[in-house]
Each structure stands twice: as C-alpha cells, then as structure tokens.
N, C-alpha and C. Protein backbone atom coordinates (compact mmCIF):
# COMPACT_ATOMS: atom_id res chain seq x y z
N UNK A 1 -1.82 15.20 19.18
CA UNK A 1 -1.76 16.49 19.83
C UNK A 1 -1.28 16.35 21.28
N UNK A 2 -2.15 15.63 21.95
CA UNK A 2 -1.54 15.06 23.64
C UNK A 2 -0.46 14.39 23.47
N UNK A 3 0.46 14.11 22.40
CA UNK A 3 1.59 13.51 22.42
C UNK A 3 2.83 14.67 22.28
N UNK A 4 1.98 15.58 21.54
CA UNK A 4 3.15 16.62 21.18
C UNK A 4 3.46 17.47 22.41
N UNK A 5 2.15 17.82 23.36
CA UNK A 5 2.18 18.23 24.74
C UNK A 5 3.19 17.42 25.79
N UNK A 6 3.15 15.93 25.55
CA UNK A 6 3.74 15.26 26.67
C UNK A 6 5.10 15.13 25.91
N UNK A 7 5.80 15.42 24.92
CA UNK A 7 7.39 15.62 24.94
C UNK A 7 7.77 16.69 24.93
N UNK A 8 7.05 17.64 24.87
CA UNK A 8 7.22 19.07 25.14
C UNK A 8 7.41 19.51 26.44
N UNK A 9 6.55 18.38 27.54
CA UNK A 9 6.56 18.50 28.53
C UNK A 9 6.04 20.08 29.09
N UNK A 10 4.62 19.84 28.41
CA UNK A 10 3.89 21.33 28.58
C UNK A 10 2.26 20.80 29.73
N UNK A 11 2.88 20.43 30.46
CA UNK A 11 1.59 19.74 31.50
C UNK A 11 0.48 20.48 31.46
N UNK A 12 0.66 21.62 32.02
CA UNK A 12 -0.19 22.35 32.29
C UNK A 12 -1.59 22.81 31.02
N UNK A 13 -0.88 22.81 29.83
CA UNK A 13 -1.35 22.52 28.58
C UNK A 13 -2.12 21.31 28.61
N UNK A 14 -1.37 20.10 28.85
CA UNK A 14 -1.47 18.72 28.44
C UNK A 14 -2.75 18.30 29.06
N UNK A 15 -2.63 18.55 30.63
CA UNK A 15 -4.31 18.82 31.77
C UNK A 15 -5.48 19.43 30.99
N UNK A 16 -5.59 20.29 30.45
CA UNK A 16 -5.75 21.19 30.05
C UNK A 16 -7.07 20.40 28.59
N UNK A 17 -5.93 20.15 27.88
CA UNK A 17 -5.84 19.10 26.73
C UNK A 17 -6.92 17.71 26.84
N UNK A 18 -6.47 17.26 28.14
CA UNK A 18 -7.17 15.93 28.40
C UNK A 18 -8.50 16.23 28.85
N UNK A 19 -8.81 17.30 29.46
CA UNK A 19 -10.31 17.77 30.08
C UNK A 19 -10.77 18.27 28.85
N UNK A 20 -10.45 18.89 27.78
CA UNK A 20 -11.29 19.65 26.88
C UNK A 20 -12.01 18.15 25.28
N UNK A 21 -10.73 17.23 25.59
CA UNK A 21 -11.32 16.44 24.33
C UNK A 21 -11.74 15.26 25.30
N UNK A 22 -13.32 14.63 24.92
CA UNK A 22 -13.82 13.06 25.37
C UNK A 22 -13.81 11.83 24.57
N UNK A 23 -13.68 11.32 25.13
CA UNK A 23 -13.59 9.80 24.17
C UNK A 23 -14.59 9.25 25.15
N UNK A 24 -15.74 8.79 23.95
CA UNK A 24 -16.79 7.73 24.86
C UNK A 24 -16.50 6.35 23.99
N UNK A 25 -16.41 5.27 24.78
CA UNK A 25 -16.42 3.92 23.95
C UNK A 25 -17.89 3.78 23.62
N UNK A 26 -18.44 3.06 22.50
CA UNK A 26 -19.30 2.56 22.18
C UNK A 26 -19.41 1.18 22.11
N UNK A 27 -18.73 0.48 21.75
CA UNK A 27 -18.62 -1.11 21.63
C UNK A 27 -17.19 -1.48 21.15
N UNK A 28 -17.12 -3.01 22.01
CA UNK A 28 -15.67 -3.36 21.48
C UNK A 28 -16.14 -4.72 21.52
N UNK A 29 -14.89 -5.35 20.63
CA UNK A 29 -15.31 -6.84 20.59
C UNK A 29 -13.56 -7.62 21.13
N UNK A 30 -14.36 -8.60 22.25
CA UNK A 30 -13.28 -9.53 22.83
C UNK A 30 -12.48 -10.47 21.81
N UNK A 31 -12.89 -10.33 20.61
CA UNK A 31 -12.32 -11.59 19.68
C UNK A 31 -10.95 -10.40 19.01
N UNK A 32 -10.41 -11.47 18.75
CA UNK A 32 -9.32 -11.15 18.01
C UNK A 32 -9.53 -11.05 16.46
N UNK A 33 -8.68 -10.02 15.74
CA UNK A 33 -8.67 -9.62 14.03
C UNK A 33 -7.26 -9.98 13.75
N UNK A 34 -7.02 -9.62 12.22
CA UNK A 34 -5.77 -9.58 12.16
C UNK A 34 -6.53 -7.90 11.14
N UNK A 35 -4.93 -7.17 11.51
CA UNK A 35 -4.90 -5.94 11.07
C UNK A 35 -4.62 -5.94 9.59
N UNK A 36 -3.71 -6.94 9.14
CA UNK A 36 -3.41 -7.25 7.78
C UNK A 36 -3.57 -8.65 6.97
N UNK A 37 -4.47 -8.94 6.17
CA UNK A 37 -4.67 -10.56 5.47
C UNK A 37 -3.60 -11.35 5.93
N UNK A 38 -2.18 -10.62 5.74
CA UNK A 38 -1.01 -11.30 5.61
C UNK A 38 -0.88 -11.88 7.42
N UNK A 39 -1.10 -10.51 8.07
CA UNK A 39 -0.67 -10.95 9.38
C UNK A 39 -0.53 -12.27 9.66
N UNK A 40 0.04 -13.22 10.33
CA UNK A 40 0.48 -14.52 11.22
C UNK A 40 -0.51 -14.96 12.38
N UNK A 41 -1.18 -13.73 12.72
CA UNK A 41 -2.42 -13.93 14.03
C UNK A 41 -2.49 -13.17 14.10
N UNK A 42 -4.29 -13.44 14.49
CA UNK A 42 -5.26 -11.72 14.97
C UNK A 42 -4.65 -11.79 15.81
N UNK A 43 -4.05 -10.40 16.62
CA UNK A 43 -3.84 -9.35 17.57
C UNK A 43 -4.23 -8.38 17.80
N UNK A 44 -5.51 -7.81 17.33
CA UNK A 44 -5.98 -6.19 17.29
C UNK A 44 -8.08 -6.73 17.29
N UNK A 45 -8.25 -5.74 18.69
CA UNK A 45 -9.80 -5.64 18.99
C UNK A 45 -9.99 -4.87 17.98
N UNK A 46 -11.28 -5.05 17.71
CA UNK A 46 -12.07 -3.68 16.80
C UNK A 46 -13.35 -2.83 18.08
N UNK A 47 -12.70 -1.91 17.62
CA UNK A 47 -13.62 -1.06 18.50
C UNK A 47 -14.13 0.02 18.25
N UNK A 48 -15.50 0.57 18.68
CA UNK A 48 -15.90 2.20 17.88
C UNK A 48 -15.87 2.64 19.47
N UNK A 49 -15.64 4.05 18.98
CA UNK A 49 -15.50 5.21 19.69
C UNK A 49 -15.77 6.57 19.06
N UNK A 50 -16.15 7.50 20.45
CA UNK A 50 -16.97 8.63 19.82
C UNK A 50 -15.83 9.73 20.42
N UNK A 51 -15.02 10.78 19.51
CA UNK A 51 -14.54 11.97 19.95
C UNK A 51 -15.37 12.90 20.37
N UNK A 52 -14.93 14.00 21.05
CA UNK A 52 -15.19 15.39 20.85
C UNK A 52 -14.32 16.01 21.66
N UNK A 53 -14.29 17.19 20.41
CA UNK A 53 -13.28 17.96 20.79
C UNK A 53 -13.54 19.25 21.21
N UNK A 54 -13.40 19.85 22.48
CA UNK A 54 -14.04 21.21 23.06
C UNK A 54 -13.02 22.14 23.39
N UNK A 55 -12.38 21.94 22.72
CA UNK A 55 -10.66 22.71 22.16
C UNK A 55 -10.96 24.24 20.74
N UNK A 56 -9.77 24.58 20.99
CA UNK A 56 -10.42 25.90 20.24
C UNK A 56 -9.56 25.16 18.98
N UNK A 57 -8.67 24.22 18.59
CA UNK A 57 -8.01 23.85 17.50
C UNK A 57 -8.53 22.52 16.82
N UNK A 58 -8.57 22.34 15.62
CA UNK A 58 -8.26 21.04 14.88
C UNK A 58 -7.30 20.28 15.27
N UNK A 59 -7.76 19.28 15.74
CA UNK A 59 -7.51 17.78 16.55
C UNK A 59 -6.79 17.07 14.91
N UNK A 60 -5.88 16.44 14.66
CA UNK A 60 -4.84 15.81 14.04
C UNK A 60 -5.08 14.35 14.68
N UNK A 61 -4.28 14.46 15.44
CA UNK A 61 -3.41 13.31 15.51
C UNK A 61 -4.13 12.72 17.75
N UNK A 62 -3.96 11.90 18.33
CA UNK A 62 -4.46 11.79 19.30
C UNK A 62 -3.71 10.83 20.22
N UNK A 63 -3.44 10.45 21.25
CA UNK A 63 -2.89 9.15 21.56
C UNK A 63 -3.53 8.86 22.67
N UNK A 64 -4.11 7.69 22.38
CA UNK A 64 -5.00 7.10 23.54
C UNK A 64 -4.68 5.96 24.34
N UNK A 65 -5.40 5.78 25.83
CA UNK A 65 -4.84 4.70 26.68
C UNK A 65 -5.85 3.77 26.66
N UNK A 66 -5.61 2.51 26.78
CA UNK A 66 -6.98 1.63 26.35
C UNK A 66 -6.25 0.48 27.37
N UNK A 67 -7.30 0.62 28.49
CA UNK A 67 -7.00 -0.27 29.32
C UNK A 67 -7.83 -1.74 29.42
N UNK A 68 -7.89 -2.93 30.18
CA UNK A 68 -8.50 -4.08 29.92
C UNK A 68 -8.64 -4.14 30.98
N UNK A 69 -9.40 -4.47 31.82
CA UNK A 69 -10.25 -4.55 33.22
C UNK A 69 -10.42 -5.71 33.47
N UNK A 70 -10.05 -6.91 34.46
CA UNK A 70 -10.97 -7.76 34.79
C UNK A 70 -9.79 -8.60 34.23
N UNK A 71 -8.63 -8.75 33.91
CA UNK A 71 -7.83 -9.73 33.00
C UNK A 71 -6.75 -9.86 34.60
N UNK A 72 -6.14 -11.22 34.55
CA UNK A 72 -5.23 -11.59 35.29
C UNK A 72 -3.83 -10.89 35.26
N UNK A 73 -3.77 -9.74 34.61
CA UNK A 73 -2.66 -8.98 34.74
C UNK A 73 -2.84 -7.70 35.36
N UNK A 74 -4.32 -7.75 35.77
CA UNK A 74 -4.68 -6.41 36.58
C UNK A 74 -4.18 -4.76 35.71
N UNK A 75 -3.41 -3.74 36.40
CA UNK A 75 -3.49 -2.94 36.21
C UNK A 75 -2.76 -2.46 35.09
N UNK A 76 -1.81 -3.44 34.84
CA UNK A 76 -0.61 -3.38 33.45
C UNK A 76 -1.64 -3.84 32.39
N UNK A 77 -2.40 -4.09 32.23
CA UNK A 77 -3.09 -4.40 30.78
C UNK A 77 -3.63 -3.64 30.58
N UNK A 78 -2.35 -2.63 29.97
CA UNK A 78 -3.02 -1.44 28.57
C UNK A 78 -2.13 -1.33 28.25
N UNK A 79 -2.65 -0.01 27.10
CA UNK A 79 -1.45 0.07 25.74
C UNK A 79 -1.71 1.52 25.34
N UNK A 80 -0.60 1.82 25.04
CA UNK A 80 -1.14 2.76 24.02
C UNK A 80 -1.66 3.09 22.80
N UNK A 81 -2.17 3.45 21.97
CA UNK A 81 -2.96 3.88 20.30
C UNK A 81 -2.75 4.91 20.12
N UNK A 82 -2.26 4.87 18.94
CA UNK A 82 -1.91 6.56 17.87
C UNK A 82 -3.57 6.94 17.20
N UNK A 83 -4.02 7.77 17.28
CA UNK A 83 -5.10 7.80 16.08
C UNK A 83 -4.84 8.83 15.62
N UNK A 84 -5.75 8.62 14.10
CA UNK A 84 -5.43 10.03 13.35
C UNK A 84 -7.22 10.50 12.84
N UNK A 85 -7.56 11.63 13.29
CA UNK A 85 -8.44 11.80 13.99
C UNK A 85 -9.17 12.21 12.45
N UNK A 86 -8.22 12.82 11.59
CA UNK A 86 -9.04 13.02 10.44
C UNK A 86 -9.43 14.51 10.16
N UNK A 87 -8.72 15.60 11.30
CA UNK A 87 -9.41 16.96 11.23
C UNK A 87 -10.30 16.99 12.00
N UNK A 88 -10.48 16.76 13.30
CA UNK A 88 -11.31 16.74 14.27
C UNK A 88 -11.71 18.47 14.90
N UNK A 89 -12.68 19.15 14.36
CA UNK A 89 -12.91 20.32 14.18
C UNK A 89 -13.69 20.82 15.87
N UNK A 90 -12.92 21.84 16.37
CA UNK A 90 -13.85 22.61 17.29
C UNK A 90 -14.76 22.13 17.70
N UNK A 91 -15.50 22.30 18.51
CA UNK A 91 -16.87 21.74 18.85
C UNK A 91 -17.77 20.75 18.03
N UNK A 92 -16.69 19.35 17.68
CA UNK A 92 -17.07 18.18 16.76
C UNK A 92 -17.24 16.95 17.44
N UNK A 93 -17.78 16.27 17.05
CA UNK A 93 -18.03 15.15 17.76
C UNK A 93 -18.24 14.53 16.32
N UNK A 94 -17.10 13.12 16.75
CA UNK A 94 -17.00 11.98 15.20
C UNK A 94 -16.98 10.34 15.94
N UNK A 95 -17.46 9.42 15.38
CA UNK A 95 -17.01 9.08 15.50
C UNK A 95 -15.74 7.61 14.61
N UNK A 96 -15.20 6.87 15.16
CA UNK A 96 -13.71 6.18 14.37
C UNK A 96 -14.58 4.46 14.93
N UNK A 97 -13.68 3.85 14.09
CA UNK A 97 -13.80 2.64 14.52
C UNK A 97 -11.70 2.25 14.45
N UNK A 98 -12.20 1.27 15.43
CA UNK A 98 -9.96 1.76 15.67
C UNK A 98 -9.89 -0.09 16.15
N UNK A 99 -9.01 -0.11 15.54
CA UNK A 99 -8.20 -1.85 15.81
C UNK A 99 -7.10 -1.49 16.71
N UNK A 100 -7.39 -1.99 17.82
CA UNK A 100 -6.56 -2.07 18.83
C UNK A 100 -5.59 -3.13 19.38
N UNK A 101 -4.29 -2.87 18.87
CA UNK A 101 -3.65 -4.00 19.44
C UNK A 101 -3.18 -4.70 20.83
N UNK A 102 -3.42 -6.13 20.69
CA UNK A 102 -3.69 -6.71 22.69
C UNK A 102 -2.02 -7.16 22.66
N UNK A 103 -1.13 -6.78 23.83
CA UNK A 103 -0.02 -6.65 23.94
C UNK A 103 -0.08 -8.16 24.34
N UNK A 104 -0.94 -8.54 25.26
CA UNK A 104 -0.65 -9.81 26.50
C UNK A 104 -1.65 -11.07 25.87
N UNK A 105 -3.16 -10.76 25.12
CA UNK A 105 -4.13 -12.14 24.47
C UNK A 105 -4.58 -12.63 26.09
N UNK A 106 -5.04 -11.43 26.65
CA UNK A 106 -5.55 -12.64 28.46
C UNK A 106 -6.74 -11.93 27.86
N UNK A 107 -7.53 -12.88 28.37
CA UNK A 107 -8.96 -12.61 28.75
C UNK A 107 -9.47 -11.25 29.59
N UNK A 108 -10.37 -10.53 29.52
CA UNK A 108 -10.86 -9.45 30.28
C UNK A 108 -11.89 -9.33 30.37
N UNK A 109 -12.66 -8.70 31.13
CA UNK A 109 -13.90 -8.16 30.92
C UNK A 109 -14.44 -7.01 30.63
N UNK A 110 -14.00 -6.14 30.92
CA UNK A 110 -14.43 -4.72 30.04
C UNK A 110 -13.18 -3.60 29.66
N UNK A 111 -13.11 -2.54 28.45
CA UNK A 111 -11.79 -1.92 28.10
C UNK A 111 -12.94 -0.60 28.60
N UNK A 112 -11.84 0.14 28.74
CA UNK A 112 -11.78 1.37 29.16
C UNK A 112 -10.71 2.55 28.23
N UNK A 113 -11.22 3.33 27.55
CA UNK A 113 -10.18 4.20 26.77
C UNK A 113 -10.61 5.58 27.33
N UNK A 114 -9.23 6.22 27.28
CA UNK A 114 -9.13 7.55 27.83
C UNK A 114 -7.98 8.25 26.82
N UNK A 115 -7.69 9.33 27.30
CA UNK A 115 -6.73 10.10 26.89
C UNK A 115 -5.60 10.76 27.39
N UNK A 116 -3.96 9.69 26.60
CA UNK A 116 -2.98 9.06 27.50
C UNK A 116 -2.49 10.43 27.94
N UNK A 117 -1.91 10.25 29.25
CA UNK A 117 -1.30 11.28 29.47
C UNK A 117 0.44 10.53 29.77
N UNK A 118 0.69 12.27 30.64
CA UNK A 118 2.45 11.89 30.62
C UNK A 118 2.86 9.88 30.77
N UNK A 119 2.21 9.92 32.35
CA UNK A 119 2.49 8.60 33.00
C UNK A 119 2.39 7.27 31.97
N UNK A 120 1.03 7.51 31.29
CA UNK A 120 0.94 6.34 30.39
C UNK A 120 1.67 6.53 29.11
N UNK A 121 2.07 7.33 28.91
CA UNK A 121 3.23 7.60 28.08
C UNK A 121 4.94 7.01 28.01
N UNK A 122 5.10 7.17 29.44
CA UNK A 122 6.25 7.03 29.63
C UNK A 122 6.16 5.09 30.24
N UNK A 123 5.00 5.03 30.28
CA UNK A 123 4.91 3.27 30.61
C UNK A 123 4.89 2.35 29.67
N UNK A 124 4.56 3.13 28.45
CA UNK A 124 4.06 2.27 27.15
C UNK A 124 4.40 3.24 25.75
N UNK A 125 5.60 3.81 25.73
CA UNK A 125 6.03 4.28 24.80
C UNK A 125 6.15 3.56 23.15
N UNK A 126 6.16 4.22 22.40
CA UNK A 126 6.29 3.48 20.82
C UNK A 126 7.05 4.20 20.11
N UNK A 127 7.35 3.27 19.45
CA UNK A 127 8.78 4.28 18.31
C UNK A 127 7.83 4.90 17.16
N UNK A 128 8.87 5.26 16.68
CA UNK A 128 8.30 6.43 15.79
C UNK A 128 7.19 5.83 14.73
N UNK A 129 7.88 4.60 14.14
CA UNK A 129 7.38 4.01 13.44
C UNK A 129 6.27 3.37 13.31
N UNK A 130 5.77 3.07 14.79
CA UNK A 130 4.36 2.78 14.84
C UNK A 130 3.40 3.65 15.27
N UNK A 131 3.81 5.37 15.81
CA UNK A 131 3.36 6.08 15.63
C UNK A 131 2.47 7.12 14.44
N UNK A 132 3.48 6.17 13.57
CA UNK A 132 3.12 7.02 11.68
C UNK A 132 2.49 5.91 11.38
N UNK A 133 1.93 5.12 11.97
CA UNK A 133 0.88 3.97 11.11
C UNK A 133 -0.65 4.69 12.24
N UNK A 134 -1.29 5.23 12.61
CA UNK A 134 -1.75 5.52 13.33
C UNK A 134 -3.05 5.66 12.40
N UNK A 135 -3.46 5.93 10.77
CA UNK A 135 -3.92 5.99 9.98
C UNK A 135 -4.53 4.33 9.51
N UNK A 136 -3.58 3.58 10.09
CA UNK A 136 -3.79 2.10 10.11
C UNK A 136 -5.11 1.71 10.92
N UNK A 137 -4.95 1.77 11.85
CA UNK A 137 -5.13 1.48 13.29
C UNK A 137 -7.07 2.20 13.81
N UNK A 138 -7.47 3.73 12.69
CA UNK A 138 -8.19 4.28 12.93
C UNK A 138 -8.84 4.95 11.92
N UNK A 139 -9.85 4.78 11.69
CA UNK A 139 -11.20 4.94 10.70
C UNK A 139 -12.20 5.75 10.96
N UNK A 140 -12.33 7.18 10.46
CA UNK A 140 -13.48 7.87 11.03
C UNK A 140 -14.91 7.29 10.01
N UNK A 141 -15.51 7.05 11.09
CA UNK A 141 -17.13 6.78 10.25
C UNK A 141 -17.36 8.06 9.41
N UNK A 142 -18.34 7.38 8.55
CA UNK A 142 -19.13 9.09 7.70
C UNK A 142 -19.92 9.04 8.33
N UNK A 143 -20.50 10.26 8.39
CA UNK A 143 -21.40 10.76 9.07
C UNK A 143 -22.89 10.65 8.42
N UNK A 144 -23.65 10.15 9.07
CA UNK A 144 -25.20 10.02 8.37
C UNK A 144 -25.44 11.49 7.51
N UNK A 145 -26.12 10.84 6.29
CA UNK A 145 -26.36 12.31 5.91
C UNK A 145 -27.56 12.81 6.11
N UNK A 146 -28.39 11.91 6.98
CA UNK A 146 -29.94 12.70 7.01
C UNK A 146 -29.21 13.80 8.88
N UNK A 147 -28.14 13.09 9.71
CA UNK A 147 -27.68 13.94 10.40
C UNK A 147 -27.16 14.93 10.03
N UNK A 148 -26.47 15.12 9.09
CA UNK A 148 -26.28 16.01 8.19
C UNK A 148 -26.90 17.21 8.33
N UNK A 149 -27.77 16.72 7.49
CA UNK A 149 -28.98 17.57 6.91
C UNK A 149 -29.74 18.51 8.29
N UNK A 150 -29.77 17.58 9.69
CA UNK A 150 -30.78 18.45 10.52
C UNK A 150 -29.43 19.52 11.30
N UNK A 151 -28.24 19.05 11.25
CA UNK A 151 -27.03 19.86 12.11
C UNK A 151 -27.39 21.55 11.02
C-alpha cells in the first residue's frame, strides 16, 4: 500500500499512511536461515512482528524498512521488505513472522523496522520480481483461538 503511495508520489497520503499503520518488533534472531533448503547460504533473519492498522482500508500488501543498529556500516545497514499482510482489516492488529534478508552479513546489535517511506525507497529499491515474492518472505501467525473467543 505505502509502495503504491510512494510511486504515485501521493506524500501527503503516504505521511498520512505511515502514522495510521504500526509495526512493533517483537523478537529477531542474529543468526542466519536460508529462505529455501536449496539456497547456497543462510541470508535471511527470522523475525516476528506485530501490525496494526488504524486506516479506514484493508492493508494488502506493505513495504517495510528494517534497519541494523550498532553494525560497522552505521547508517546504510538496511533494506527494504515487501510483506503481504494477508487482509490486514481496519482496526486489526496481527501478527507475521517475516525472513528478512541481510544485504551486508556484519554483525549488529539491535534491528529496528518501520514503515518505508519515499527516501528509503528510493535508497533501496527492488525490481518487480522480488516484490511479488513478498508472500515468501512473510507469514501471518493464527490467531489464538481462546483470543478469539474473548475479542
């Protein structure tokens, strides 16, 4: 959705956009995965994270900035992530577990994810093609059903 805002080049929207949906991290892990058996080397953190969306629309699609703190490349160590949110409904809160791929393999001490805007967009762009794997990359948990039950 914040991706479709930032080539549209609808800022004012896009501001707008980034204040109404939160992303809280919950836990990430410093070790490396591989995203596919086949892969050649882990390259992708696993990490959970919690949406919500305080938007009057169903959340699709998302693109997030996931920065690395504390690593010898300072302020350039981040990336961008496609997620696919799964139907992220109005006043919902879900949360995903998302494999994040490490561009650079330095060491860090803590990630930080937000929600990319223009700038980190235009710093860390992706082709189309790894935009449509974004389904890859991001896993909404089910939701407890005894939470369920008291919502």
């Amino acid at each position: 959705m914040n991706l479709e805002l930032i080539r549209s080049n609808r800022i004012v929207k896009l501001e707008k956009f980034i204040s109404d949906v939160n992303v809280r991290l919950i836990s990430f892990s410093k070790e490396l995965y591989k995203l596919h058996p086949s892969d050649f080397l882990p390259r992708y953190h696993k990490v959970r994270i919690s949406i919500t969306n305080n938007t009057e629309v169903v959340v699709e699609h998302l693109l997030l900035k996931v920065f690395r703190s504390g690593s010898v490349i300072g302020r350039d160590n981040f990336d961008t992530l496609p997620v696919l949110t799964y139907g992220l409904k109005p006043n919902e809160t879900a949360e995903y577990e998302l494999m994040i791929f490490d561009p650079f393999n330095e060491d860090f001490k803590e990630m930080e994810i937000t929600i990319a805007n223009q700038q980190d967009w235009e710093q860390r762009k992706k082709v189309d093609n790894w935009l449509q794997k974004a389904g890859e990359f991001s896993k909404r948990r089910k939701q407890n059903w005894i939470k369920s039950l008291i919502k």
